[in-house]
PDB file of N, CA and C in Angstrom:
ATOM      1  N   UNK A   1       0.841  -1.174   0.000  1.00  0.00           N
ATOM      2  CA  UNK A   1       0.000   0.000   0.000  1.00  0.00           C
ATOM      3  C   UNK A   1       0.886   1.236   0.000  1.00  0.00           C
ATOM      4  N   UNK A   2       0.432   2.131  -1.080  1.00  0.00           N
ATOM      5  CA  UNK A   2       0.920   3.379  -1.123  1.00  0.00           C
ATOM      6  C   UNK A   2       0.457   4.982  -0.357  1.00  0.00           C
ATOM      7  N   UNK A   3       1.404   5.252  -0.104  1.00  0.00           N
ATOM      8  CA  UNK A   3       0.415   6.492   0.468  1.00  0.00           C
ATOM      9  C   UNK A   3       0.717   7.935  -0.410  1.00  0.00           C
ATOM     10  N   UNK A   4      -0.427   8.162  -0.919  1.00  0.00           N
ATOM     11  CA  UNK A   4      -0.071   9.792  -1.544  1.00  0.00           C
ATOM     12  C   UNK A   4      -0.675  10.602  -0.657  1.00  0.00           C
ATOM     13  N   UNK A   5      -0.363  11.580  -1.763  1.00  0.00           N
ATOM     14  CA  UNK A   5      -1.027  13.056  -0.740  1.00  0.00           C
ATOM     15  C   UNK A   5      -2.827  12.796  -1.500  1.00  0.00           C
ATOM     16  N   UNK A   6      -3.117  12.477  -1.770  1.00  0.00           N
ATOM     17  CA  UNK A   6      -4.749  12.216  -1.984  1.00  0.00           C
ATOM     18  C   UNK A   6      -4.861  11.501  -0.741  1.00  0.00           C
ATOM     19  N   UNK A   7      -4.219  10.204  -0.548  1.00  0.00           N
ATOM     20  CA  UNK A   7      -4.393   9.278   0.748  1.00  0.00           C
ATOM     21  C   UNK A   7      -4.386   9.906   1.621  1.00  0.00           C
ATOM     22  N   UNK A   8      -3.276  11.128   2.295  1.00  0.00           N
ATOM     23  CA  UNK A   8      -3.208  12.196   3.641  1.00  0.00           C
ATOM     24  C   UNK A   8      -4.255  13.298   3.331  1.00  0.00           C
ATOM     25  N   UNK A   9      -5.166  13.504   2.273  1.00  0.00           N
ATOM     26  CA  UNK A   9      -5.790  14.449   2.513  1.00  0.00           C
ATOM     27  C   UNK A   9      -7.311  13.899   3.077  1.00  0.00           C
ATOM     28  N   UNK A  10      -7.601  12.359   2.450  1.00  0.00           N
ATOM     29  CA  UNK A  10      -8.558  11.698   3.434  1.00  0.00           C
ATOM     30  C   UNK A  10      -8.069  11.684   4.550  1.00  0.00           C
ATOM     31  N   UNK A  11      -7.332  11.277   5.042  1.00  0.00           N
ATOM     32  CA  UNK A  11      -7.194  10.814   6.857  1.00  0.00           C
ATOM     33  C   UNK A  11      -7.170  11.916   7.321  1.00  0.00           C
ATOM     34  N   UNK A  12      -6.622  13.302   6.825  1.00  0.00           N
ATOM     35  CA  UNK A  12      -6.713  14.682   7.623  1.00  0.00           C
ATOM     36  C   UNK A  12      -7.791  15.740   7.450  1.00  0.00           C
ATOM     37  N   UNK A  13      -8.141  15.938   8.304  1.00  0.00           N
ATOM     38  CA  UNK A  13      -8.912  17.339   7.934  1.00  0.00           C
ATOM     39  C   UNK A  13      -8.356  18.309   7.320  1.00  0.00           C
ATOM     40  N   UNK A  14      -8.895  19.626   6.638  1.00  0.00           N
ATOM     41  CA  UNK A  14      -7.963  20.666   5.919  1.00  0.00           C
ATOM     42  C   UNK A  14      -7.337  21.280   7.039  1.00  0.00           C
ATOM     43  N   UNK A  15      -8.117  21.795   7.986  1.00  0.00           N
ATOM     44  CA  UNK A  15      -6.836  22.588   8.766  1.00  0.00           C
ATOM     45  C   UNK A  15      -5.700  22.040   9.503  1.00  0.00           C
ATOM     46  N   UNK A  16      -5.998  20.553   9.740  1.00  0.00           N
ATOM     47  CA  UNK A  16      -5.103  19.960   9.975  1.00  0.00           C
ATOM     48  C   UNK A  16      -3.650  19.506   9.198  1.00  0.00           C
ATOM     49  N   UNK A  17      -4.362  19.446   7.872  1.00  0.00           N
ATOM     50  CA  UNK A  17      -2.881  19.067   7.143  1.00  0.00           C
ATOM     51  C   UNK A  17      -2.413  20.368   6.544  1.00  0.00           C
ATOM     52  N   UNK A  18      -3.225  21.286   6.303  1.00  0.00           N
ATOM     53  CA  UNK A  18      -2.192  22.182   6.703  1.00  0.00           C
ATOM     54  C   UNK A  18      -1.319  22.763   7.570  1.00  0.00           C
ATOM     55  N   UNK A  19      -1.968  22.565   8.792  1.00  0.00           N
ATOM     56  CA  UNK A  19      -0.827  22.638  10.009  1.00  0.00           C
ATOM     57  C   UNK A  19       0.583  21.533   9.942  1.00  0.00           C
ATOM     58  N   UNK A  20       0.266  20.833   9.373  1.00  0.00           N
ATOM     59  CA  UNK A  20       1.159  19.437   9.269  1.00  0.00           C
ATOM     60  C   UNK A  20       1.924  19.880   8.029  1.00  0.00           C
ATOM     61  N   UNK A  21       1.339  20.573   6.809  1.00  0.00           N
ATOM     62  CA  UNK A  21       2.236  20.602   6.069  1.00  0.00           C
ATOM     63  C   UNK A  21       3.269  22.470   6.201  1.00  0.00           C
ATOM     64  N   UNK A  22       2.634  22.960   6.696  1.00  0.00           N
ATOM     65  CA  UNK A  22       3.639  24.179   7.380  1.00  0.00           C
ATOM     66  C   UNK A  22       4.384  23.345   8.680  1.00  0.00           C
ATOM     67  N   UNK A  23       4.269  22.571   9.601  1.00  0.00           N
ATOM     68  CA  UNK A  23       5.048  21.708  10.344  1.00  0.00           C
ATOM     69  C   UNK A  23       6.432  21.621   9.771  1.00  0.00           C
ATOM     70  N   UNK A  24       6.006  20.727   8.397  1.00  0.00           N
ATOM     71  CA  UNK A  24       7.102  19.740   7.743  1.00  0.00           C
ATOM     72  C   UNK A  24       8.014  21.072   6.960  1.00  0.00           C
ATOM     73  N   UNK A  25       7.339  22.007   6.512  1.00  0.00           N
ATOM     74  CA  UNK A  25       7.964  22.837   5.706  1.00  0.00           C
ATOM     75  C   UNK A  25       8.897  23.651   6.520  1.00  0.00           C
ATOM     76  N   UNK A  26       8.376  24.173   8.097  1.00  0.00           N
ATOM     77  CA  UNK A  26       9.618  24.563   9.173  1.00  0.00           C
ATOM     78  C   UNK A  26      10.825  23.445   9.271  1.00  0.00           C
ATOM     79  N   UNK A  27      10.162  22.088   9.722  1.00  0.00           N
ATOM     80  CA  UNK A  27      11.226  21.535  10.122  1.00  0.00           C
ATOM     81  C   UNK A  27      12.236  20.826   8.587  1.00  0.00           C
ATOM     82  N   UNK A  28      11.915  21.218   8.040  1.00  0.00           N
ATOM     83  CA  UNK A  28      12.937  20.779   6.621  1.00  0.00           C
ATOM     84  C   UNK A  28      13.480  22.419   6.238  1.00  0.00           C
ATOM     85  N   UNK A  29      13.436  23.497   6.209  1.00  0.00           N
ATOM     86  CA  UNK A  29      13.780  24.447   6.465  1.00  0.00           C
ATOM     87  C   UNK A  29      15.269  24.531   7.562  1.00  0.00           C
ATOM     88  N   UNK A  30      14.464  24.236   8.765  1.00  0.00           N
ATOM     89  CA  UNK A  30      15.411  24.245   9.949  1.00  0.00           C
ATOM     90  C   UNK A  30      16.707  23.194   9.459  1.00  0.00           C
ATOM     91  N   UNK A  31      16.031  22.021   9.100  1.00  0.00           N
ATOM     92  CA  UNK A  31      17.698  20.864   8.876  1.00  0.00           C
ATOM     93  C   UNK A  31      18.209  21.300   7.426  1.00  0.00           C
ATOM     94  N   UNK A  32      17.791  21.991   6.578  1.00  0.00           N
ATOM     95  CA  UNK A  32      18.296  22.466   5.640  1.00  0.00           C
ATOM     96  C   UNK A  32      19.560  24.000   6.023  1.00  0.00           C
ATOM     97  N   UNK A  33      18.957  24.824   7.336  1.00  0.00           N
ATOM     98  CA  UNK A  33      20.051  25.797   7.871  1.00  0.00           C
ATOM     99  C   UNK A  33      20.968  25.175   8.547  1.00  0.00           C
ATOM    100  N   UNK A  34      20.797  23.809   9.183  1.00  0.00           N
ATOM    101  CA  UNK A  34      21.945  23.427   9.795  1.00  0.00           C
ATOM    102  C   UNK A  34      22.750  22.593   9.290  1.00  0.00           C
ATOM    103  N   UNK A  35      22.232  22.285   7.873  1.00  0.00           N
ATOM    104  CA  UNK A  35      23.302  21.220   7.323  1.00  0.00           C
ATOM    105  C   UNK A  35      24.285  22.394   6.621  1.00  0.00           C
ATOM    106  N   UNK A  36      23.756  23.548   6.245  1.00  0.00           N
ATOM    107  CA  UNK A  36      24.413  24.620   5.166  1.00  0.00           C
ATOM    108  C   UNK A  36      25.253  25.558   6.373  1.00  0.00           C
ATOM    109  N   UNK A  37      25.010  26.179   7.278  1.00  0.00           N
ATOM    110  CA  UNK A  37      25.747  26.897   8.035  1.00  0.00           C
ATOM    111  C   UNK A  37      26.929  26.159   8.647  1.00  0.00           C
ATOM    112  N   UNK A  38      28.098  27.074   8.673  1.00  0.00           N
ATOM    113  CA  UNK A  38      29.255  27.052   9.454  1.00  0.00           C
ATOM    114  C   UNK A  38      29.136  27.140  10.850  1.00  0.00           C
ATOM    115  N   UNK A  39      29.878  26.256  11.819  1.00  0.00           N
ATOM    116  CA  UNK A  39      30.108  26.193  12.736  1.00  0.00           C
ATOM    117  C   UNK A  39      30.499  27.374  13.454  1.00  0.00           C
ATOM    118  N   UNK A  40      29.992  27.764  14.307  1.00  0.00           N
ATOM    119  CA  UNK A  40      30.533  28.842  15.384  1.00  0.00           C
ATOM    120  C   UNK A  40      30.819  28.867  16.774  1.00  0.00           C
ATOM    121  N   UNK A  41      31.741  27.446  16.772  1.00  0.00           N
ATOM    122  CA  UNK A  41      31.398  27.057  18.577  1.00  0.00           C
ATOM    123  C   UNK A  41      32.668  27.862  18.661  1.00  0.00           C
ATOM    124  N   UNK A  42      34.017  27.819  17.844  1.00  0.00           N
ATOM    125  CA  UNK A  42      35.163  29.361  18.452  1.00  0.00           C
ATOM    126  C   UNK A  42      34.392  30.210  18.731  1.00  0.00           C
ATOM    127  N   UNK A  43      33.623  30.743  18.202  1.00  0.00           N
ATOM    128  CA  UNK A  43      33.352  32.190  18.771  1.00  0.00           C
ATOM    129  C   UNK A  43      32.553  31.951  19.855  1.00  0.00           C
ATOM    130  N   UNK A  44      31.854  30.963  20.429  1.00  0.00           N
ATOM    131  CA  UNK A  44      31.429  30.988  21.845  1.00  0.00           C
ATOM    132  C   UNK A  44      31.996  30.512  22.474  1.00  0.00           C
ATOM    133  N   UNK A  45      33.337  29.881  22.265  1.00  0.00           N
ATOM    134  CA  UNK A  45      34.002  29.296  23.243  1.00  0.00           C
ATOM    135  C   UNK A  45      34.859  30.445  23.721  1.00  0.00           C
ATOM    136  N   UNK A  46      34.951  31.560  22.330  1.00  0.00           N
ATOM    137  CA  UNK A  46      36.435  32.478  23.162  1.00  0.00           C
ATOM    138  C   UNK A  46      35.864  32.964  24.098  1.00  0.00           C
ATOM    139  N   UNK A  47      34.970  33.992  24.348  1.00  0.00           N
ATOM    140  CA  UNK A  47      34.022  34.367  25.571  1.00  0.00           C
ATOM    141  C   UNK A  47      34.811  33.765  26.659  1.00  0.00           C
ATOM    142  N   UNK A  48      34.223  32.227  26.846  1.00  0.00           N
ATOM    143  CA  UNK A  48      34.370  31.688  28.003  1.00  0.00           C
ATOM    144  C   UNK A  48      36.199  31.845  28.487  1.00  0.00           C
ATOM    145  N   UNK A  49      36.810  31.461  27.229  1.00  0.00           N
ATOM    146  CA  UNK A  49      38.245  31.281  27.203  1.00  0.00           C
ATOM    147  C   UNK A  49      38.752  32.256  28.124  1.00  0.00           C
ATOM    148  N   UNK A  50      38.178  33.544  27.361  1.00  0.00           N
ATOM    149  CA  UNK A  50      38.881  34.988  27.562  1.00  0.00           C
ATOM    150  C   UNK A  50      38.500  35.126  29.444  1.00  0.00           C
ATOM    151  N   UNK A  51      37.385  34.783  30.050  1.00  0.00           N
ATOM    152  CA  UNK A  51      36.637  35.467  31.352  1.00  0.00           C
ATOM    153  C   UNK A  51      37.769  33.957  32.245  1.00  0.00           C
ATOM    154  N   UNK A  52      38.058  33.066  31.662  1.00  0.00           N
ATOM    155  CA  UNK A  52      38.616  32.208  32.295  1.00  0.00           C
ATOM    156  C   UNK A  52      40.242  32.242  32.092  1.00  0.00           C
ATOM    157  N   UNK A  53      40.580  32.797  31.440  1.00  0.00           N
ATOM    158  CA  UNK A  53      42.355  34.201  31.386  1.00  0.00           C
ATOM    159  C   UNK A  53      42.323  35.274  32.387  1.00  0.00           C
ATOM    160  N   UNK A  54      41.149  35.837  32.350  1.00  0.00           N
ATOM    161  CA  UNK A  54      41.498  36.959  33.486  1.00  0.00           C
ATOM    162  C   UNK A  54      40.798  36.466  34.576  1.00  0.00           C
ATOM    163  N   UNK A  55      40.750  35.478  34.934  1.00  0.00           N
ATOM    164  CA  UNK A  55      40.253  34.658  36.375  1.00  0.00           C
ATOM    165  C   UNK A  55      42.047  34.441  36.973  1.00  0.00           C
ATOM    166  N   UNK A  56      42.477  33.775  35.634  1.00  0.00           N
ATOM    167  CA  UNK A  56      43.759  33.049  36.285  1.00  0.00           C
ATOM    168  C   UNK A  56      44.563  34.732  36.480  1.00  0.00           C
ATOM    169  N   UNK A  57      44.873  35.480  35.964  1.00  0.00           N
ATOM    170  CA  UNK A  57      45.642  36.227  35.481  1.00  0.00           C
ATOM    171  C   UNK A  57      45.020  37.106  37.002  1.00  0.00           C
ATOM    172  N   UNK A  58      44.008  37.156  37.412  1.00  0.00           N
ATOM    173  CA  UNK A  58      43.676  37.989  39.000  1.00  0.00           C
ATOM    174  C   UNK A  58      44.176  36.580  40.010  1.00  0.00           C
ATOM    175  N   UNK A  59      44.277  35.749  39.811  1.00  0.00           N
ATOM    176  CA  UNK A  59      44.434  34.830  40.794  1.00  0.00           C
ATOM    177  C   UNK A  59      46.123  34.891  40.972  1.00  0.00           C
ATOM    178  N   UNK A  60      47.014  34.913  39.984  1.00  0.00           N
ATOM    179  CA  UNK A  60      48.160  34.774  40.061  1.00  0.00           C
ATOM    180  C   UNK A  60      48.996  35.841  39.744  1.00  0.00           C
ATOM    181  N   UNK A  61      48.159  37.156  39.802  1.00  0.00           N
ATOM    182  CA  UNK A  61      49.009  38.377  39.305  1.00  0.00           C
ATOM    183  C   UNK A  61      48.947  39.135  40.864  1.00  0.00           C
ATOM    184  N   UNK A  62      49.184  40.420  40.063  1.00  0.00           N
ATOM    185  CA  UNK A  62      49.455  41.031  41.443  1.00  0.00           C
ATOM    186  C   UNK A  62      48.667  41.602  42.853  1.00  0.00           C
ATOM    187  N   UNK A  63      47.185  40.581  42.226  1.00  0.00           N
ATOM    188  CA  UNK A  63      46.304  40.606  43.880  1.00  0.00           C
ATOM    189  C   UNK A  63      47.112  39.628  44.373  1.00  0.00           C
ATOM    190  N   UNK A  64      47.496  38.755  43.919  1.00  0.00           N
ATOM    191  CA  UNK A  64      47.934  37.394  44.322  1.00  0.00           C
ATOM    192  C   UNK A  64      49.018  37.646  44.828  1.00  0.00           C
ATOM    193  N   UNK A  65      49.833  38.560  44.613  1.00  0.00           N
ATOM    194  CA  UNK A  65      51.299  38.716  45.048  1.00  0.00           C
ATOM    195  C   UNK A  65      50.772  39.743  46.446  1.00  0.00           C
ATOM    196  N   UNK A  66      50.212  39.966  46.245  1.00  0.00           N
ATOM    197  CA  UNK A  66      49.166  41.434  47.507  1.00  0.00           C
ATOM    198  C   UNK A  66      49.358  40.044  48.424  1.00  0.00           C
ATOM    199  N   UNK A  67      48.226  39.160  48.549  1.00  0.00           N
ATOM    200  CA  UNK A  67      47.798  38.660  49.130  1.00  0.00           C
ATOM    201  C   UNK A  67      48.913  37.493  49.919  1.00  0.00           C
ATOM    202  N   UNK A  68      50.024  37.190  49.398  1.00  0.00           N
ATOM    203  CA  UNK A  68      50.818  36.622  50.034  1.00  0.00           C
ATOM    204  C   UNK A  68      52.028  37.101  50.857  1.00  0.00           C
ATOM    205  N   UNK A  69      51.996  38.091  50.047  1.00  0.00           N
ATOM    206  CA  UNK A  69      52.792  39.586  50.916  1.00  0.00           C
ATOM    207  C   UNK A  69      52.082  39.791  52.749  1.00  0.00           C
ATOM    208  N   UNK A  70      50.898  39.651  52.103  1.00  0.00           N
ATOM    209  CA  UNK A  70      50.187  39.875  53.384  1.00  0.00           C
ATOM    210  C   UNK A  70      50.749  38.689  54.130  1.00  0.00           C
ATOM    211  N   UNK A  71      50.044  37.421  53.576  1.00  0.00           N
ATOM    212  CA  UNK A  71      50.627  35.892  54.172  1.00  0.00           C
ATOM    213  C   UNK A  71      51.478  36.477  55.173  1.00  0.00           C
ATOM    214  N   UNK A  72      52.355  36.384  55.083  1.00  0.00           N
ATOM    215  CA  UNK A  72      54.117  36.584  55.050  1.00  0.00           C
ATOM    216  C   UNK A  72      53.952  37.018  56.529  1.00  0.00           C
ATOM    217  N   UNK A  73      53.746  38.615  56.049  1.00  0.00           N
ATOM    218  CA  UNK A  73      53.621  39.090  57.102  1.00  0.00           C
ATOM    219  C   UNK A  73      52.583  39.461  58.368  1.00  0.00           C
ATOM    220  N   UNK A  74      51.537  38.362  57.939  1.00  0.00           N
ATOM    221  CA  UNK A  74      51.094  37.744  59.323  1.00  0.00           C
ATOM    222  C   UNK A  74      51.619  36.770  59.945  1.00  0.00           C
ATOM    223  N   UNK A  75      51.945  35.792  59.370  1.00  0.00           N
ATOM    224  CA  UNK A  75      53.218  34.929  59.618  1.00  0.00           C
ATOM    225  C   UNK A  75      54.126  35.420  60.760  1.00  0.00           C
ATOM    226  N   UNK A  76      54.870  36.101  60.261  1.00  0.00           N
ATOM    227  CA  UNK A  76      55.740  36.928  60.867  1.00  0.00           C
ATOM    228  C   UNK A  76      55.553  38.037  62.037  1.00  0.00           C
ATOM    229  N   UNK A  77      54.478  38.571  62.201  1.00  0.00           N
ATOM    230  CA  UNK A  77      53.690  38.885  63.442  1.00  0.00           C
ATOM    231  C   UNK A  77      53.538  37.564  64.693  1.00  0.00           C
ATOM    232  N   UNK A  78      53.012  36.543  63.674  1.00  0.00           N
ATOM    233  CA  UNK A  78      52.719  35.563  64.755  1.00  0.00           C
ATOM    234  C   UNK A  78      53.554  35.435  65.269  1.00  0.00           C
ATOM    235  N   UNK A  79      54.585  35.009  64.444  1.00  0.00           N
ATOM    236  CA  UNK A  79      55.741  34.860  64.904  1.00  0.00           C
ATOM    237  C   UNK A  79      56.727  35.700  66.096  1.00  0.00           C
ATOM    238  N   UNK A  80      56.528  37.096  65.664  1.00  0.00           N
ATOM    239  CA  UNK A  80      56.508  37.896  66.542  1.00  0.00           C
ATOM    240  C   UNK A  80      56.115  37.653  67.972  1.00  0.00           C
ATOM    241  N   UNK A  81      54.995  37.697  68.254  1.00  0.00           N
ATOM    242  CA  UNK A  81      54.116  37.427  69.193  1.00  0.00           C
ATOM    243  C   UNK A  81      54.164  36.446  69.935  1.00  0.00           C
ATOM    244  N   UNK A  82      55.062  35.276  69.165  1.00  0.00           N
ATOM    245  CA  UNK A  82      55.215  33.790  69.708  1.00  0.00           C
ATOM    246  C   UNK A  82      53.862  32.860  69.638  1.00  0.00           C
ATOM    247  N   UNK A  83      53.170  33.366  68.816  1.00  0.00           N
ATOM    248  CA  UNK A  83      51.872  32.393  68.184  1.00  0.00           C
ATOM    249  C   UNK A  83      51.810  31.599  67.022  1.00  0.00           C
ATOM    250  N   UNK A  84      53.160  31.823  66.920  1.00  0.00           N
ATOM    251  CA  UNK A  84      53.046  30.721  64.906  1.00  0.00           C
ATOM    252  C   UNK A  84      54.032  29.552  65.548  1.00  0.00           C
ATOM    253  N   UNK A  85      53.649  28.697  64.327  1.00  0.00           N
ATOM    254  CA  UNK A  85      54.869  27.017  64.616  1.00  0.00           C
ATOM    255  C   UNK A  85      55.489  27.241  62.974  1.00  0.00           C
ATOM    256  N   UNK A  86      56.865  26.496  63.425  1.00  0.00           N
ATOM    257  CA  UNK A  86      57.364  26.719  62.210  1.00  0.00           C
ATOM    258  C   UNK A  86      56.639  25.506  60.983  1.00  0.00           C
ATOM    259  N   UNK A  87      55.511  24.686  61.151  1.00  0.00           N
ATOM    260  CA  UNK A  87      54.239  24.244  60.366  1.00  0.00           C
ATOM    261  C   UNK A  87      53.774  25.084  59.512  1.00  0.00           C
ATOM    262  N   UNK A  88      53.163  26.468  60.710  1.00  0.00           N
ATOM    263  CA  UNK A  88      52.315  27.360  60.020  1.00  0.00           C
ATOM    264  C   UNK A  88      53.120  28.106  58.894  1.00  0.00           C
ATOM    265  N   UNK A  89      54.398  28.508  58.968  1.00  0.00           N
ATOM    266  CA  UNK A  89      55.318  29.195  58.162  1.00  0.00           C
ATOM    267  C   UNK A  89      55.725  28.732  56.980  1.00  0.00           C
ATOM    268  N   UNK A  90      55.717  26.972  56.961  1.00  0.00           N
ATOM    269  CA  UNK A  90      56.149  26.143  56.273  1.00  0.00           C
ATOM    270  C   UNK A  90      54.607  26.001  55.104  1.00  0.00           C
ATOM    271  N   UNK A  91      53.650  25.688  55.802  1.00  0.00           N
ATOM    272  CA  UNK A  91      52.178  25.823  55.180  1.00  0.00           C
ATOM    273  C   UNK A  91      51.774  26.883  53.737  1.00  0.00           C
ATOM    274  N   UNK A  92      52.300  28.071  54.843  1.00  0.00           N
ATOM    275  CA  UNK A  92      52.120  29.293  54.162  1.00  0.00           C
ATOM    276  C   UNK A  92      53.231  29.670  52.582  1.00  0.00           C
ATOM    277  N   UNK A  93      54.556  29.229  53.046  1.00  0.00           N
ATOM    278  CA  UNK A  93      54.946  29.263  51.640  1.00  0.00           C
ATOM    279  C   UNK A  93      55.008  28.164  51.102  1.00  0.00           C
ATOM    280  N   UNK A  94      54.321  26.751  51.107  1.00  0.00           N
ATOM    281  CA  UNK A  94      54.033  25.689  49.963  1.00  0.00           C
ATOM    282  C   UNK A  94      52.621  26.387  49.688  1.00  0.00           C
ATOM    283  N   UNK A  95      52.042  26.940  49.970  1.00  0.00           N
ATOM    284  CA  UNK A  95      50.883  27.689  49.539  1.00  0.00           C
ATOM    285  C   UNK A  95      51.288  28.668  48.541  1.00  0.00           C
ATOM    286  N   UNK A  96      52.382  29.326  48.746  1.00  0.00           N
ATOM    287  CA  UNK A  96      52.493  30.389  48.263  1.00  0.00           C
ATOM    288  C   UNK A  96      53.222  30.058  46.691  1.00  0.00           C
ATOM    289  N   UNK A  97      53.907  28.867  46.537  1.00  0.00           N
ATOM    290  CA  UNK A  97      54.817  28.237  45.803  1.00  0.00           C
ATOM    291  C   UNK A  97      54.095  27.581  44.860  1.00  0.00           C
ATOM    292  N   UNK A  98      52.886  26.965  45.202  1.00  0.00           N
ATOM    293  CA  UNK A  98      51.814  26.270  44.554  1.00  0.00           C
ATOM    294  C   UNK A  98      51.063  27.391  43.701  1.00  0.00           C
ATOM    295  N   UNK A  99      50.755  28.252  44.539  1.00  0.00           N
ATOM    296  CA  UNK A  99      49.608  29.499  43.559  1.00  0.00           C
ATOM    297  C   UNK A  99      50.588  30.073  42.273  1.00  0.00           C
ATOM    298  N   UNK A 100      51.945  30.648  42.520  1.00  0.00           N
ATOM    299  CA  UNK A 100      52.304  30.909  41.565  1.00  0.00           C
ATOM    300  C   UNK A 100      53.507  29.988  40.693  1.00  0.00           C
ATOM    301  N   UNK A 101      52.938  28.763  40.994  1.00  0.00           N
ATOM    302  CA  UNK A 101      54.253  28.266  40.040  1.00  0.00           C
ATOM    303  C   UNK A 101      52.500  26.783  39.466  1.00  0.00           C
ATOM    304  N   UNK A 102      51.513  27.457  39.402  1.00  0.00           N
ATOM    305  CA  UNK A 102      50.664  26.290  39.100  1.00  0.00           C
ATOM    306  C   UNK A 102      50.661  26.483  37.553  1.00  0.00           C
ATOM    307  N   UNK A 103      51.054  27.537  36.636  1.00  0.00           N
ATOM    308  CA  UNK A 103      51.202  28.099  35.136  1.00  0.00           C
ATOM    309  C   UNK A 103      52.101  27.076  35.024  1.00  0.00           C
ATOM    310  N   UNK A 104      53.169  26.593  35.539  1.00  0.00           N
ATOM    311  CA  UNK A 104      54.715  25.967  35.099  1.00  0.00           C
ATOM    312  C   UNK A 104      54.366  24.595  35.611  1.00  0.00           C
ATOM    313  N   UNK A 105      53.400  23.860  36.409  1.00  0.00           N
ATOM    314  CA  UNK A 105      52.813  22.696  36.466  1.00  0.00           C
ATOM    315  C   UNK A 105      52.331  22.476  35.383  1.00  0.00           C
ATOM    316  N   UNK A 106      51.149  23.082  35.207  1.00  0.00           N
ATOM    317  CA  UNK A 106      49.983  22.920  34.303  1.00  0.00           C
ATOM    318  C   UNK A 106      50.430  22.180  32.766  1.00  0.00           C
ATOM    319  N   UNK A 107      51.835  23.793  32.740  1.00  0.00           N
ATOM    320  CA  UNK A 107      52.429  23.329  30.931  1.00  0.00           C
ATOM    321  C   UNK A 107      53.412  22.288  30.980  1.00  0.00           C
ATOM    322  N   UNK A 108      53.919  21.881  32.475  1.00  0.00           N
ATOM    323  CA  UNK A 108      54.750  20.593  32.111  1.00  0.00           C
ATOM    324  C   UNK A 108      53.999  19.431  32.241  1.00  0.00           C
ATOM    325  N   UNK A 109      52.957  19.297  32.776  1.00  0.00           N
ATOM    326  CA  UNK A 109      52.145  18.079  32.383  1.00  0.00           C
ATOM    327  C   UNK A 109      51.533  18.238  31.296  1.00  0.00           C
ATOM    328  N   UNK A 110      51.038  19.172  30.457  1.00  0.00           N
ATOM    329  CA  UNK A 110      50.275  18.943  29.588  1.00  0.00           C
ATOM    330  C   UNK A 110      51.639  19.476  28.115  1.00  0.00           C
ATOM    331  N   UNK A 111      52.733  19.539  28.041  1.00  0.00           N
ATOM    332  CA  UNK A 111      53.731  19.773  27.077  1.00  0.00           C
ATOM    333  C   UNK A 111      53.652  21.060  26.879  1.00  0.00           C
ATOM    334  N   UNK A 112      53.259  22.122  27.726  1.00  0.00           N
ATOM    335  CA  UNK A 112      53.207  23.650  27.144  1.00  0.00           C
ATOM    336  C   UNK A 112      52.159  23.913  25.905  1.00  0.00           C
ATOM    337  N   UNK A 113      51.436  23.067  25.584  1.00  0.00           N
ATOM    338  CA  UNK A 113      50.173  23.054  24.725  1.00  0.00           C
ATOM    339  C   UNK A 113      49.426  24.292  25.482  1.00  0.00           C
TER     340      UNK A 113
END
C-alpha cells in the first residue's frame, strides 16, 4: 500500500494538514540551515576562554602577590608574638609556591600546549 497526498488528505482534515504541512515545511527548512551553516562554537568558546584568562591572570598576578605579601607578614607577626609554629610558616609558603608556580605545572604536564 501506497500512500499519496490524496491518501493524507482523506485521513486529515484541511486545517489539519495544513498545520502538518507548514510543520514539515519549518522543520525541513530548519535541517536544511543546519546542514548549510558554518560552525561557530570558536566564537562561543572564546568568551568563556577569555573570562577564564582573566580569572587566572587575578588569581596569580598582582592581587595574588598582595595577598601573600600579606601571608608573610602575618606569619611573621605571629611569629613575633610567639603564636606561629614553624608548620604554620612552612604551610604558608608551599601555599604560596603552589599558587604561583601552578602556570609551570599545568604546561609541564600537559607539554606547554
Amino acid at each position: 500500500m501506497t500512500i499519496s497526498a490524496s491518501t493524507l488528505s482523506t485521513w486529515l482534515p484541511p486545517r489539519r494538514r495544513a498545520f502538518v504541512q507548514t510543520l514539515a515545511l519549518i522543520v525541513a527548512a530548519m535541517l536544511v540551515s543546519m546542514l548549510l551553516s558554518d560552525p561557530a562554537h570558536a566564537q562561543a568558546a572564546d568568551g568563556v576562554t577569555s573570562m577564564a584568562e582573566n580569572i587566572k591572570t587575578w588569581l596569580t598576578g598582582t592581587f595574588a602577590k598582595t595577598i601573600a605579601v600579606i601571608a608573610v607578614v602575618i606569619v611573621g607577626f605571629m611569629f613575633f608574638t610567639g603564636r606561629a609554629s614553624l608548620g604554620l610558616l612552612v604551610t604558608v609558603i608551599v601555599g604560596i609556591f603552589i599558587v604561583f608556580s601552578a602556570q609551570w605545572v599545568v604546561d609541564t604536564i600537559t607539554g606547554g600546549a
